[in-house]
C-alpha atoms as a PDB file:
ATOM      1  CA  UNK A   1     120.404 102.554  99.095  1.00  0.00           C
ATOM      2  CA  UNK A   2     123.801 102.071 100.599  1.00  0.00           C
ATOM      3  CA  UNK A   3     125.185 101.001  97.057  1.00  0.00           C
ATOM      4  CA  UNK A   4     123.722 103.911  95.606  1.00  0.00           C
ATOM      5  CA  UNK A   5     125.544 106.290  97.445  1.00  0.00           C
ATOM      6  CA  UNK A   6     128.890 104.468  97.093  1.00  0.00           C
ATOM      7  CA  UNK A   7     128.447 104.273  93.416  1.00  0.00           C
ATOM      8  CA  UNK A   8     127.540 108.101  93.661  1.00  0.00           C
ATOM      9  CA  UNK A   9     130.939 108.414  95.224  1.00  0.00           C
ATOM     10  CA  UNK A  10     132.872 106.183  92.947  1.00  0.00           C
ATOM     11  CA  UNK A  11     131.524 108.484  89.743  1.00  0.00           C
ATOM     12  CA  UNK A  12     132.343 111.327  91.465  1.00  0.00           C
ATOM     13  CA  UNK A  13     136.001 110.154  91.868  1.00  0.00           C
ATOM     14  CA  UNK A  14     136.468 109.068  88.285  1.00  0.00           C
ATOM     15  CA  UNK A  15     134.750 111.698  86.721  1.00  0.00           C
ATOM     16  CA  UNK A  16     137.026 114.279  88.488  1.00  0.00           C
ATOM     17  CA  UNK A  17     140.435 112.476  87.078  1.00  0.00           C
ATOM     18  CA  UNK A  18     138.760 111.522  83.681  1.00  0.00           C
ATOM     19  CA  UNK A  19     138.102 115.044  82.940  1.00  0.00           C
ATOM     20  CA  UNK A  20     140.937 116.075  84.537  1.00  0.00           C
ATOM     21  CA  UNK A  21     143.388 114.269  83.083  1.00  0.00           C
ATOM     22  CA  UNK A  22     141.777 113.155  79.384  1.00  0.00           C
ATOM     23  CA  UNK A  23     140.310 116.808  79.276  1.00  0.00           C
ATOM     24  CA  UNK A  24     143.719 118.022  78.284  1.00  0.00           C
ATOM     25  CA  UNK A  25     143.118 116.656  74.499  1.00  0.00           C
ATOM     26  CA  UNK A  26     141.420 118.953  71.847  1.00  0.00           C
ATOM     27  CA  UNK A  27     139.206 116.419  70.251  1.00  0.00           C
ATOM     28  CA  UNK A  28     137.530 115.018  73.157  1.00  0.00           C
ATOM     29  CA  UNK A  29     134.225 115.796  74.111  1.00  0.00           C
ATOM     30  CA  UNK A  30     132.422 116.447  77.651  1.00  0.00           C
ATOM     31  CA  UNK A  31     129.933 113.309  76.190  1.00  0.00           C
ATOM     32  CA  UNK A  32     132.416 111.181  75.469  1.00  0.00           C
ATOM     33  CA  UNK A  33     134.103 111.550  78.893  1.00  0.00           C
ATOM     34  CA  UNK A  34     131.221 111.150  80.649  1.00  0.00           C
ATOM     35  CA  UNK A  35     130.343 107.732  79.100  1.00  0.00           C
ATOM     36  CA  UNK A  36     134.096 107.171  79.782  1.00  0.00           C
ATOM     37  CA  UNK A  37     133.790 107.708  83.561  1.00  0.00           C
ATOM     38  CA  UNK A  38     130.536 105.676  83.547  1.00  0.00           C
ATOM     39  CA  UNK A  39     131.988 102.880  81.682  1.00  0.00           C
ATOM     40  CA  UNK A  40     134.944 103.012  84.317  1.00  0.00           C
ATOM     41  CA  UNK A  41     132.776 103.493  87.103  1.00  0.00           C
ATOM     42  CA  UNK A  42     130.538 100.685  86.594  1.00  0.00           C
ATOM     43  CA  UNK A  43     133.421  98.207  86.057  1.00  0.00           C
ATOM     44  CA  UNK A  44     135.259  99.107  88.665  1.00  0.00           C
ATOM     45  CA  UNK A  45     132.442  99.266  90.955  1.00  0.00           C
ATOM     46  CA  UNK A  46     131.146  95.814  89.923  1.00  0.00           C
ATOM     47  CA  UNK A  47     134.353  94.069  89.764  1.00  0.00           C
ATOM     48  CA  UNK A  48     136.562  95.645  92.537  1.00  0.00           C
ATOM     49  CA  UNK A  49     134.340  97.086  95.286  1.00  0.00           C
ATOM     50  CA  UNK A  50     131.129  94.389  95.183  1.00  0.00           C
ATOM     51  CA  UNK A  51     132.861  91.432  93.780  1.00  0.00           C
ATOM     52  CA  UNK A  52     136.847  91.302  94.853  1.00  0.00           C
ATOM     53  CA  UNK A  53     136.881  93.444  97.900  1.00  0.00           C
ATOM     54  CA  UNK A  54     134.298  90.953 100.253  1.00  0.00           C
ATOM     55  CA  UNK A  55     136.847  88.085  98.917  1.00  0.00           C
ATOM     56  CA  UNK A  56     140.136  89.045  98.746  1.00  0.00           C
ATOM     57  CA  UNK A  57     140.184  92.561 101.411  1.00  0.00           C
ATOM     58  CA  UNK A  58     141.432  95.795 101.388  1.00  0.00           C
ATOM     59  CA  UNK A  59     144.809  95.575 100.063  1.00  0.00           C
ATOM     60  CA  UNK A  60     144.904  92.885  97.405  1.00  0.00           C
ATOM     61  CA  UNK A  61     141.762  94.727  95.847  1.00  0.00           C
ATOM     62  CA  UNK A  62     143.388  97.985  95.605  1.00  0.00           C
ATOM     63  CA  UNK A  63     145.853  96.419  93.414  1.00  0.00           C
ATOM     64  CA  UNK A  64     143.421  94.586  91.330  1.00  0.00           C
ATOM     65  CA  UNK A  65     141.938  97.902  90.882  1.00  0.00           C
ATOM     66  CA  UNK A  66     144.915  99.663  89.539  1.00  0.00           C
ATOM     67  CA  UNK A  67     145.561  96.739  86.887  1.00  0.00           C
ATOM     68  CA  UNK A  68     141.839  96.705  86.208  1.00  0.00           C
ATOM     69  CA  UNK A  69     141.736 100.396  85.940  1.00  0.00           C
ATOM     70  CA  UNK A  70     144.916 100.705  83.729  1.00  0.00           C
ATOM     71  CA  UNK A  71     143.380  98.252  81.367  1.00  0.00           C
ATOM     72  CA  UNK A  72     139.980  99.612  81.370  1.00  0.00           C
ATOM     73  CA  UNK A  73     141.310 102.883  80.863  1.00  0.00           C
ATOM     74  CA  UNK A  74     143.894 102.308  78.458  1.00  0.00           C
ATOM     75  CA  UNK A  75     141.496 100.803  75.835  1.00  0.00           C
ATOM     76  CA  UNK A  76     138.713 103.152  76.626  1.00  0.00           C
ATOM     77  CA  UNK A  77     141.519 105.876  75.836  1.00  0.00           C
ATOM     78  CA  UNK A  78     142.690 104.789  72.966  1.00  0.00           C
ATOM     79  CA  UNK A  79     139.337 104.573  71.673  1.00  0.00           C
ATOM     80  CA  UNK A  80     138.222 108.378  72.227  1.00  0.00           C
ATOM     81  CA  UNK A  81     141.134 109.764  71.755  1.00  0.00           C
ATOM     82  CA  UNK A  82     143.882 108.599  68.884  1.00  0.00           C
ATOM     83  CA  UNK A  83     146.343 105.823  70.264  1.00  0.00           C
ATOM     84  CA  UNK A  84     150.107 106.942  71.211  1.00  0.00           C
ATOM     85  CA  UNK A  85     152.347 107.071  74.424  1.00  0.00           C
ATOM     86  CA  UNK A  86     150.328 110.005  75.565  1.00  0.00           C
ATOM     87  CA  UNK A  87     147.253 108.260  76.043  1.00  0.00           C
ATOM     88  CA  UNK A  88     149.184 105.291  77.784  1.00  0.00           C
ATOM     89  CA  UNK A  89     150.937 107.871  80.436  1.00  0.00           C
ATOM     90  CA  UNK A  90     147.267 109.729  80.665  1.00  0.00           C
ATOM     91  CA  UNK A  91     145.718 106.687  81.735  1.00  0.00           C
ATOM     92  CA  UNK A  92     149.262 105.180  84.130  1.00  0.00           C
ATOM     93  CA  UNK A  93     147.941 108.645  85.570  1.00  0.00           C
ATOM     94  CA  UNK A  94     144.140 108.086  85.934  1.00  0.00           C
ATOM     95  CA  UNK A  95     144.721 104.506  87.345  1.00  0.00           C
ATOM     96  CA  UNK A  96     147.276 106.294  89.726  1.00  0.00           C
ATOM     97  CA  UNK A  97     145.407 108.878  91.562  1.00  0.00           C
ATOM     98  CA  UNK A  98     142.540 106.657  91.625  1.00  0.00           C
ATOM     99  CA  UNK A  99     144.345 103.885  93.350  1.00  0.00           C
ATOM    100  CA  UNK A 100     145.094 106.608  95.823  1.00  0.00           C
ATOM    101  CA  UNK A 101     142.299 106.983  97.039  1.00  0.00           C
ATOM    102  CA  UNK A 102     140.646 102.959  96.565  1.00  0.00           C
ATOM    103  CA  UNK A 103     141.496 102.525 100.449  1.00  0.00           C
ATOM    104  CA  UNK A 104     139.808 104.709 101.851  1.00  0.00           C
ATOM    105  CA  UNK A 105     136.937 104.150  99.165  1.00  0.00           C
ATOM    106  CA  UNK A 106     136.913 100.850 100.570  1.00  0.00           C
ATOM    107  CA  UNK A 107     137.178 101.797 104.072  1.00  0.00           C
ATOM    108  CA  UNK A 108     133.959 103.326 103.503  1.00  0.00           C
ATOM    109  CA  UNK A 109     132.591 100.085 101.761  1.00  0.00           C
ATOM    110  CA  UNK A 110     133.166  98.160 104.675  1.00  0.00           C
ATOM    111  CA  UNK A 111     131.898 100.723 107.137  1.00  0.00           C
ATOM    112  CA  UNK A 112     128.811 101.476 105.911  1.00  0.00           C
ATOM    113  CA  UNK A 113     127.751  99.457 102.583  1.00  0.00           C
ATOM    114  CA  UNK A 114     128.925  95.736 104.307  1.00  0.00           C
ATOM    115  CA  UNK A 115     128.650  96.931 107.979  1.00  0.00           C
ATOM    116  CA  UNK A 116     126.331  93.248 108.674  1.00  0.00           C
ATOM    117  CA  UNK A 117     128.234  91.308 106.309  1.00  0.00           C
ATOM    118  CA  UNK A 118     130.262  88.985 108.079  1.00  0.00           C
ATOM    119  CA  UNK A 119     133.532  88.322 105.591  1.00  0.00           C
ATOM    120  CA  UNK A 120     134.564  91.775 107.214  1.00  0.00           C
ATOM    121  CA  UNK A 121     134.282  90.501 110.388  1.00  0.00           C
ATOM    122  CA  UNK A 122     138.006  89.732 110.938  1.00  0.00           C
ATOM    123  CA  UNK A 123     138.052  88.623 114.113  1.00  0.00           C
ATOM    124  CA  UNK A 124     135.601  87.898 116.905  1.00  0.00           C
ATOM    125  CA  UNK A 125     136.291  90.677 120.100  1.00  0.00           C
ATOM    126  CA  UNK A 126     138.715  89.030 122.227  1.00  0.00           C
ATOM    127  CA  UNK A 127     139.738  90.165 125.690  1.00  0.00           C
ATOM    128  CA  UNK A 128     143.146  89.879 127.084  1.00  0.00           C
ATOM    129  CA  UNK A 129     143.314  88.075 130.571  1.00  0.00           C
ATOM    130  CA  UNK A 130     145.220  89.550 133.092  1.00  0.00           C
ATOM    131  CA  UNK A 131     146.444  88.152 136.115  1.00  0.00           C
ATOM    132  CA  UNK A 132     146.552  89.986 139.684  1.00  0.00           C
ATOM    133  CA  UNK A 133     149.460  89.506 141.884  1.00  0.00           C
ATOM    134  CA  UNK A 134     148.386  89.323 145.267  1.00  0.00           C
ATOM    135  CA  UNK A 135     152.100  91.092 146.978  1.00  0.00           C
ATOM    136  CA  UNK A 136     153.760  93.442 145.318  1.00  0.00           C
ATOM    137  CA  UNK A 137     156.151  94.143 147.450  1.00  0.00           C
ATOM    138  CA  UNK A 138     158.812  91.539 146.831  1.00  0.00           C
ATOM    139  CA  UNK A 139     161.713  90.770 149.609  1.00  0.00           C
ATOM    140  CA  UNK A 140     164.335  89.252 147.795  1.00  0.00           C
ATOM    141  CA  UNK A 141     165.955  88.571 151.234  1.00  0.00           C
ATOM    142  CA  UNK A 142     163.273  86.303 152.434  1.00  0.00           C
ATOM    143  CA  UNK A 143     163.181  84.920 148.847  1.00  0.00           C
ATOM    144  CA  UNK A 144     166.690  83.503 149.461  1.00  0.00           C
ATOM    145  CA  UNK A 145     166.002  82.395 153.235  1.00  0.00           C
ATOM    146  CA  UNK A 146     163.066  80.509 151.647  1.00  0.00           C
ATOM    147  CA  UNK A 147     165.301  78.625 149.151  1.00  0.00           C
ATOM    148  CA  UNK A 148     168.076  77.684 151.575  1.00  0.00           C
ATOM    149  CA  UNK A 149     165.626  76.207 154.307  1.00  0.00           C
ATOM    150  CA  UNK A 150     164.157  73.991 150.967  1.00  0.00           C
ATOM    151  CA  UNK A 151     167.939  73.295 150.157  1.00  0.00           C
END
């Protein structure tokens, strides 16, 4: 259920920049861009958030997401709409604002979609041991009597 609602999330996200920023062009229809965004979404989702994210973590994954999604993008664009720069800036864009927000998509992942998994568990709790000093009220004077009667 938990990968439902991230995937939920993840469509949301694309489909908002898709349109957003391929809605600009005159040919392009709302059908095409919403097989776009599910093309993207289902990639991406696959690839990045359930395959590379447990093995690799947050940050490396968010940058195999932006390649991935410049690629996936890129081709997908200059299929629907007619190849040029544009469509190469349009989807630098799409794979930009998307990568934006990747961290804190997978923050959420490994909150509450991988909260039992253990390749998120970084590091066991640890506690820091701290010692207890006995007198803290230091004479230096009888510090220095001390080392000349040892002397």
């Amino acid at each position: 259920m938990q990968h439902a609602k991230a995937f939920g999330i993840k469509f949301i996200i694309v489909s908002i920049l898709i349109f957003s920023i391929f809605g600009i062009y005159g040919n392009v229809t709302l059908n095409l861009l919403f097989w776009m965004s599910l093309i993207v979404t289902v990639t991406m989702y696959v690839i990045g958030d359930v395959w590379l994210l447990p093995r690799i973590g947050n940050l490396k994954a968010t940058l195999a997401d932006f390649v991935l999604l410049f690629g996936i993008v890129g081709i997908l664009g200059s299929i629907v709409v007619e190849p040029s720069a544009a469509i190469v800036l349009a989807s630098f864009y799409v794979a930009f604002f998307i990568t934006l927000v990747e961290p804190l998509f997978h923050g959420f992942m490994q909150e509450k979609v991988y909260e039992d998994d253990e390749a998120f568990e970084e590091r066991p709790d640890l506690q820091t041991e701290f010692a207890e000093e006995a007198d803290t009220d230091v004479n230096i004077d009888e510090i220095k009597n001390e080392q000349k009667e040892h002397d």
